[in-house]
C-alpha atoms as a PDB file:
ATOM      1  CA  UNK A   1       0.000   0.000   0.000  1.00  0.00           C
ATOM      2  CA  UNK A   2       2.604   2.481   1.417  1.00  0.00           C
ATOM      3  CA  UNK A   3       4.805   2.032  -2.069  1.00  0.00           C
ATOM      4  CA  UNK A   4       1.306   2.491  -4.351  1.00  0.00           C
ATOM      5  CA  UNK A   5       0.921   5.506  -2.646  1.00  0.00           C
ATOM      6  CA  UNK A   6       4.433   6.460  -3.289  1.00  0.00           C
ATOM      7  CA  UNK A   7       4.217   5.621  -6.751  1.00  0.00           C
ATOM      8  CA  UNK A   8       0.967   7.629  -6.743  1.00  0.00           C
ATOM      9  CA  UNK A   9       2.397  10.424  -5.603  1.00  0.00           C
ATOM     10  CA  UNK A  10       5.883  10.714  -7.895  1.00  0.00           C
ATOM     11  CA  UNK A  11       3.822  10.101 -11.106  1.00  0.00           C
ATOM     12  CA  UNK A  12       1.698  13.280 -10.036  1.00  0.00           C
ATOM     13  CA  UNK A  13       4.918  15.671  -8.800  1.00  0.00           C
ATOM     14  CA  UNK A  14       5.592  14.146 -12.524  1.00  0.00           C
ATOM     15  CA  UNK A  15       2.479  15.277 -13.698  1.00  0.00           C
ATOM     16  CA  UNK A  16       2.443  18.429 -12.625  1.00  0.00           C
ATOM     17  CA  UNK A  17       5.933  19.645 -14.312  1.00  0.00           C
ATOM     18  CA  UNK A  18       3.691  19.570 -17.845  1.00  0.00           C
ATOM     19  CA  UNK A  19       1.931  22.935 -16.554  1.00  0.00           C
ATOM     20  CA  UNK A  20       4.935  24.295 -14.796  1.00  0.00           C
ATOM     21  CA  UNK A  21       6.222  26.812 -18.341  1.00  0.00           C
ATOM     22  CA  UNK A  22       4.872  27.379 -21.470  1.00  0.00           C
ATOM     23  CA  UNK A  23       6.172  29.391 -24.413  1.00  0.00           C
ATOM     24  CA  UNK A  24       2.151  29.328 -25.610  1.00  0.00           C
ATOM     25  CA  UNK A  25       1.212  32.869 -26.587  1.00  0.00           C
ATOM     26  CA  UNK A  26      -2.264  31.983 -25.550  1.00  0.00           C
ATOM     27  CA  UNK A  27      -1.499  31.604 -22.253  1.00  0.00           C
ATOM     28  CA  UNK A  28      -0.417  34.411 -19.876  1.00  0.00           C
ATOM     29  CA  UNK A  29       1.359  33.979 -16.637  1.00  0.00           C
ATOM     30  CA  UNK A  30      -0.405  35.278 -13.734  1.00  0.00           C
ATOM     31  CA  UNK A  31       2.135  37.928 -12.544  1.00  0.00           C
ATOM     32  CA  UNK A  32       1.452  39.372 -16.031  1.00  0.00           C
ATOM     33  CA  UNK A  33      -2.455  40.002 -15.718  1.00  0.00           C
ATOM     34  CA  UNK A  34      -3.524  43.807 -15.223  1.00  0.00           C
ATOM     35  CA  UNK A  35       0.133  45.098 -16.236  1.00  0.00           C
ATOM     36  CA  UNK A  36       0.433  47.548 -18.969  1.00  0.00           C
ATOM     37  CA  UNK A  37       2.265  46.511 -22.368  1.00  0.00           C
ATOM     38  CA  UNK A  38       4.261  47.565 -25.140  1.00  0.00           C
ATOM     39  CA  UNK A  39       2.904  47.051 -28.099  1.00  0.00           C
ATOM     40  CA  UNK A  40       4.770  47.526 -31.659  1.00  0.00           C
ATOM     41  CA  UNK A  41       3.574  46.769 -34.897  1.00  0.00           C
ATOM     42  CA  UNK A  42       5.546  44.838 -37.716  1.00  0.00           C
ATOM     43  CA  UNK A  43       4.908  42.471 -40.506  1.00  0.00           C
ATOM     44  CA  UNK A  44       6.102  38.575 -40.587  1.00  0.00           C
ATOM     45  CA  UNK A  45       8.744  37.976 -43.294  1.00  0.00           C
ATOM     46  CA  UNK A  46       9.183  34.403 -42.982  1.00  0.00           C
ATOM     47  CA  UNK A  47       7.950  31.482 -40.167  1.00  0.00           C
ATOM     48  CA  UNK A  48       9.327  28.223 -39.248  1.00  0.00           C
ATOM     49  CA  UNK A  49       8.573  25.355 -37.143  1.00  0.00           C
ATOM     50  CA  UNK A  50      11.133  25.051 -34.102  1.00  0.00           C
ATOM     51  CA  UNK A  51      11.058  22.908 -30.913  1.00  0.00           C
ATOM     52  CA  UNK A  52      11.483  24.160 -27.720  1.00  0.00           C
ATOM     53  CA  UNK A  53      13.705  21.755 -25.767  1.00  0.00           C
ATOM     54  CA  UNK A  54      12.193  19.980 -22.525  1.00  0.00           C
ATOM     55  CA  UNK A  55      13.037  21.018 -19.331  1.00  0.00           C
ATOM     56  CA  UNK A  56      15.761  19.167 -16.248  1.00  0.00           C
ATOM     57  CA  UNK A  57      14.341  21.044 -13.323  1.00  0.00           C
ATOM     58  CA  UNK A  58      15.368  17.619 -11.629  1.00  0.00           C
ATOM     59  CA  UNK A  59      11.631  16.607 -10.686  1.00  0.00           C
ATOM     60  CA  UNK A  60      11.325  14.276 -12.787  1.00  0.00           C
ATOM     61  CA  UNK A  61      15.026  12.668 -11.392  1.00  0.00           C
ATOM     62  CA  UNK A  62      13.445  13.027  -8.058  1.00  0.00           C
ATOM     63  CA  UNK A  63      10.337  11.707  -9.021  1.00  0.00           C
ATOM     64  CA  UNK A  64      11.720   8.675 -10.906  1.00  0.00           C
ATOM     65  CA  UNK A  65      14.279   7.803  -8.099  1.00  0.00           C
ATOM     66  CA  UNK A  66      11.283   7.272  -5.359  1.00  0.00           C
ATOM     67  CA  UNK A  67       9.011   5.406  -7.613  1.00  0.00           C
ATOM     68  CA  UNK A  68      12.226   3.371  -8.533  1.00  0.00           C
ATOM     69  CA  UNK A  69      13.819   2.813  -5.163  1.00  0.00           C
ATOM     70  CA  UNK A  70      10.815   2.062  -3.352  1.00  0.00           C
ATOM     71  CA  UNK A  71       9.875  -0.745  -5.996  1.00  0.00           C
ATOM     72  CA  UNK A  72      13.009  -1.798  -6.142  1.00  0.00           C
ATOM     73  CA  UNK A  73      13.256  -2.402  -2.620  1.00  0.00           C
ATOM     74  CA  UNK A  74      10.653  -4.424  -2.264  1.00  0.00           C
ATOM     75  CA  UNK A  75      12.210  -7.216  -4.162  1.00  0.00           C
ATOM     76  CA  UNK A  76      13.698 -10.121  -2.392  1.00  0.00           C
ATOM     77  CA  UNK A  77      15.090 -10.214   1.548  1.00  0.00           C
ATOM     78  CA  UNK A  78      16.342  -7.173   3.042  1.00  0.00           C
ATOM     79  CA  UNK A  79      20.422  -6.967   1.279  1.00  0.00           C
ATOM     80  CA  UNK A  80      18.431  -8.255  -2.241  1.00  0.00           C
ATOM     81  CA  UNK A  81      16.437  -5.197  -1.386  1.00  0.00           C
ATOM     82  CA  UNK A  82      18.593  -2.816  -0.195  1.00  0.00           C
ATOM     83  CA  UNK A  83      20.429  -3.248  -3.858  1.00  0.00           C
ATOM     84  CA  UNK A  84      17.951  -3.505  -6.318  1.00  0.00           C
ATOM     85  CA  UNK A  85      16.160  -0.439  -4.663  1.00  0.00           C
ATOM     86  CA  UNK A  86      19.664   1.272  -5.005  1.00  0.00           C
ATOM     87  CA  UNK A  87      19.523   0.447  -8.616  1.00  0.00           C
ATOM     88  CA  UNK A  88      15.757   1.137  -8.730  1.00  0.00           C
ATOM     89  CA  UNK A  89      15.964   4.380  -7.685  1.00  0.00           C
ATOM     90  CA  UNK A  90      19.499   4.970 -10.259  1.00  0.00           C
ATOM     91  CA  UNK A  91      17.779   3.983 -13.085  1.00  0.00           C
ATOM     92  CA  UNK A  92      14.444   5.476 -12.017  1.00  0.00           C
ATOM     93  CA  UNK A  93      16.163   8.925 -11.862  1.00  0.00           C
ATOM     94  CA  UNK A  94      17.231   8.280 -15.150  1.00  0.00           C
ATOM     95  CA  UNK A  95      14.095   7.467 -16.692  1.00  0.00           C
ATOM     96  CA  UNK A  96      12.334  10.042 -14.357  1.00  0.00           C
ATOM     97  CA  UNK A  97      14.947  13.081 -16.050  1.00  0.00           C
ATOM     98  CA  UNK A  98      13.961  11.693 -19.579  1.00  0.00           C
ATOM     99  CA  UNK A  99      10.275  11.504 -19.478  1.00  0.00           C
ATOM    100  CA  UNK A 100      10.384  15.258 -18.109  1.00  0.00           C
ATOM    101  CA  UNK A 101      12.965  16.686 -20.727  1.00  0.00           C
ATOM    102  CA  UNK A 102       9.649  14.677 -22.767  1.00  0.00           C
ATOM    103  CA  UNK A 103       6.910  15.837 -21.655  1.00  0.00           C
ATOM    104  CA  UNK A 104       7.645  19.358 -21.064  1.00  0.00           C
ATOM    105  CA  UNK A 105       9.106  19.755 -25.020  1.00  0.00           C
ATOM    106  CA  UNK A 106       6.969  22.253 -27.077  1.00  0.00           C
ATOM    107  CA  UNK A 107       6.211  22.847 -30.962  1.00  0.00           C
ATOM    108  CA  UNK A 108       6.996  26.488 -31.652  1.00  0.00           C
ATOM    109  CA  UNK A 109       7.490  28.467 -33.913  1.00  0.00           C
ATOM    110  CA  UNK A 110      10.462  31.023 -34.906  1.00  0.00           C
ATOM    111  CA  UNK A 111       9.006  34.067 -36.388  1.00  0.00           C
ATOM    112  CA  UNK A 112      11.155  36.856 -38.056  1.00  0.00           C
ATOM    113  CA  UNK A 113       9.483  40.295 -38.018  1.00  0.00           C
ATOM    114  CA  UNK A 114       9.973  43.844 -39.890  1.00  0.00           C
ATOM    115  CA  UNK A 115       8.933  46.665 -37.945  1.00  0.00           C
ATOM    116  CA  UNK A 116       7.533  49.702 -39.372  1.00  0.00           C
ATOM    117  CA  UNK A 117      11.113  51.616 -38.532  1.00  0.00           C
ATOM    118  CA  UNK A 118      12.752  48.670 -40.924  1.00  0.00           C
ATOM    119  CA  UNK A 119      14.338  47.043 -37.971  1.00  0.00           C
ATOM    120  CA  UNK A 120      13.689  43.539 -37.883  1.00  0.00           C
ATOM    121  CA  UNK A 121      13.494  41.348 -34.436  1.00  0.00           C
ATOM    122  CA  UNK A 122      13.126  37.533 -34.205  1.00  0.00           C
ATOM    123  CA  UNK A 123      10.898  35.845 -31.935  1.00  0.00           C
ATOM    124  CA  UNK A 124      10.208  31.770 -30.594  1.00  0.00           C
ATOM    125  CA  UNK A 125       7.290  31.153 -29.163  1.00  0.00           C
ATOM    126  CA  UNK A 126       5.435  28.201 -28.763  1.00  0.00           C
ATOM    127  CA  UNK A 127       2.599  27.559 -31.315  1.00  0.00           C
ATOM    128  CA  UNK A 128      -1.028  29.169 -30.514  1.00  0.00           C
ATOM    129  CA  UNK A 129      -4.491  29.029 -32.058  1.00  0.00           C
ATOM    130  CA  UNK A 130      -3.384  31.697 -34.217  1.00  0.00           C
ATOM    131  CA  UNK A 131      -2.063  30.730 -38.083  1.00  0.00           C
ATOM    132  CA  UNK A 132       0.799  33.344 -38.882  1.00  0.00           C
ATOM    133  CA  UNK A 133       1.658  33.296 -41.705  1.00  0.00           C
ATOM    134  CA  UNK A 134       4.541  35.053 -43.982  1.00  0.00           C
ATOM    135  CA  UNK A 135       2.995  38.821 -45.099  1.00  0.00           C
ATOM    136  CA  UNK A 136       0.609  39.167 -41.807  1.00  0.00           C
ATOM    137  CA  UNK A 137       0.475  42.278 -40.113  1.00  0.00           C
ATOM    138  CA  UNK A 138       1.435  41.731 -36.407  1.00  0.00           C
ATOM    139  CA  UNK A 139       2.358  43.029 -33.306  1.00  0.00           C
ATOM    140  CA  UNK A 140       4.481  42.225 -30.700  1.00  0.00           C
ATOM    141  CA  UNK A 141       3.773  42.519 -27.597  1.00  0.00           C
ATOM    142  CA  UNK A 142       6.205  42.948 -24.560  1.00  0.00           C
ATOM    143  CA  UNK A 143       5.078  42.269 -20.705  1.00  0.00           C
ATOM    144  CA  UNK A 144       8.248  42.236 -18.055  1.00  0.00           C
ATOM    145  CA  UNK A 145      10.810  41.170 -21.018  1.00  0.00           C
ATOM    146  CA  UNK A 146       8.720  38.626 -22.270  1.00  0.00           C
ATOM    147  CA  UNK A 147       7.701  39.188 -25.769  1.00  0.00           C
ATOM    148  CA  UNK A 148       4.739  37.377 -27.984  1.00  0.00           C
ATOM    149  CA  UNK A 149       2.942  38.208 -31.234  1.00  0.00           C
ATOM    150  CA  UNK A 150       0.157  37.907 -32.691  1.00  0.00           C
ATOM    151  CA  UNK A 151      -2.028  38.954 -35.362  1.00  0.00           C
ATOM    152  CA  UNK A 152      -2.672  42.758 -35.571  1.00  0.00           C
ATOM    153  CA  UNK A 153      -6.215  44.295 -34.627  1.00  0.00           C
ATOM    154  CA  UNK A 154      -8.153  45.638 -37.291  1.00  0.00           C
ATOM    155  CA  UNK A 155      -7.961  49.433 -37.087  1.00  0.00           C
ATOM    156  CA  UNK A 156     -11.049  51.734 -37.805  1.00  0.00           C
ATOM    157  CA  UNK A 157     -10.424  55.522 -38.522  1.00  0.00           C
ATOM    158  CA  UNK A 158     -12.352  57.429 -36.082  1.00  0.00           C
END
């Protein structure tokens, strides 16, 4: 029972590193809500599909090693135990560090933008609901050094 709920527990500290960062530009971080923004305006010259590498924030080591030592100990008498939980929670670690570096990889996108004063800025960010395309009027928006684009409003004379 006590090494289910151990196991229970890892997976879900596991789990839970999916939602720790994301480079979506849908999704905005909470410190970020109610601040005000730069905004500057620019056209895409050219988009291509990138991956964002996983993160090794060492949860998923951590993770890995319990689940692994804990059924690795298990096995056998108590000096069988004491080694293959040893090795358990080695190779667990392992395996734990992979499947985060995994699970926390993103599609993104690297977009290369012209702005209206003919400098030009490159940005990755993970990909949105939003097709950009190569010709689209965007703008980018900056929040605490953090920059994301998207498609540009509409604008109405008034």
């Amino acid at each position: 029972m006590f090494k289910t709920f151990i196991l229970a527990a890892s997976l879900a500290g596991l789990g839970a590193l999916t939602g720790c960062q994301t480079a979506n530009p849908d999704v905005i971080n909470r410190d970020d809500a109610q601040r005000m923004s730069s905004v500057q305006d620019g056209t895409i010259l050219s988009i291509r599909p990138v991956t964002i590498d996983g993160s090794q924030s060492g949860g998923g080591a951590v993770a890995g090693a319990v689940a692994g030592g804990v059924a690795g100990s298990n096995a056998g008498g108590p000096r069988t135990g004491a080694i293959v939980g040893l090795a358990g929670a080695i190779a667990g670690g392992v395996l734990g560090n992979v499947v985060e570096r995994q699970v926390t990889k993103e599609d993104a996108v690297e977009i290369l933008i012209q702005l209206k004063n003919g400098d030009r800025r490159s940005v990755v960010q993970g990909k949105g609901q939003e097709v950009l395309a190569a010709g689209d009027a965007v703008i980018l928006i900056t929040t605490g050094g953090k920059v994301r684009v998207t498609k540009a409003p509409p604008v109405t004379p008034q």
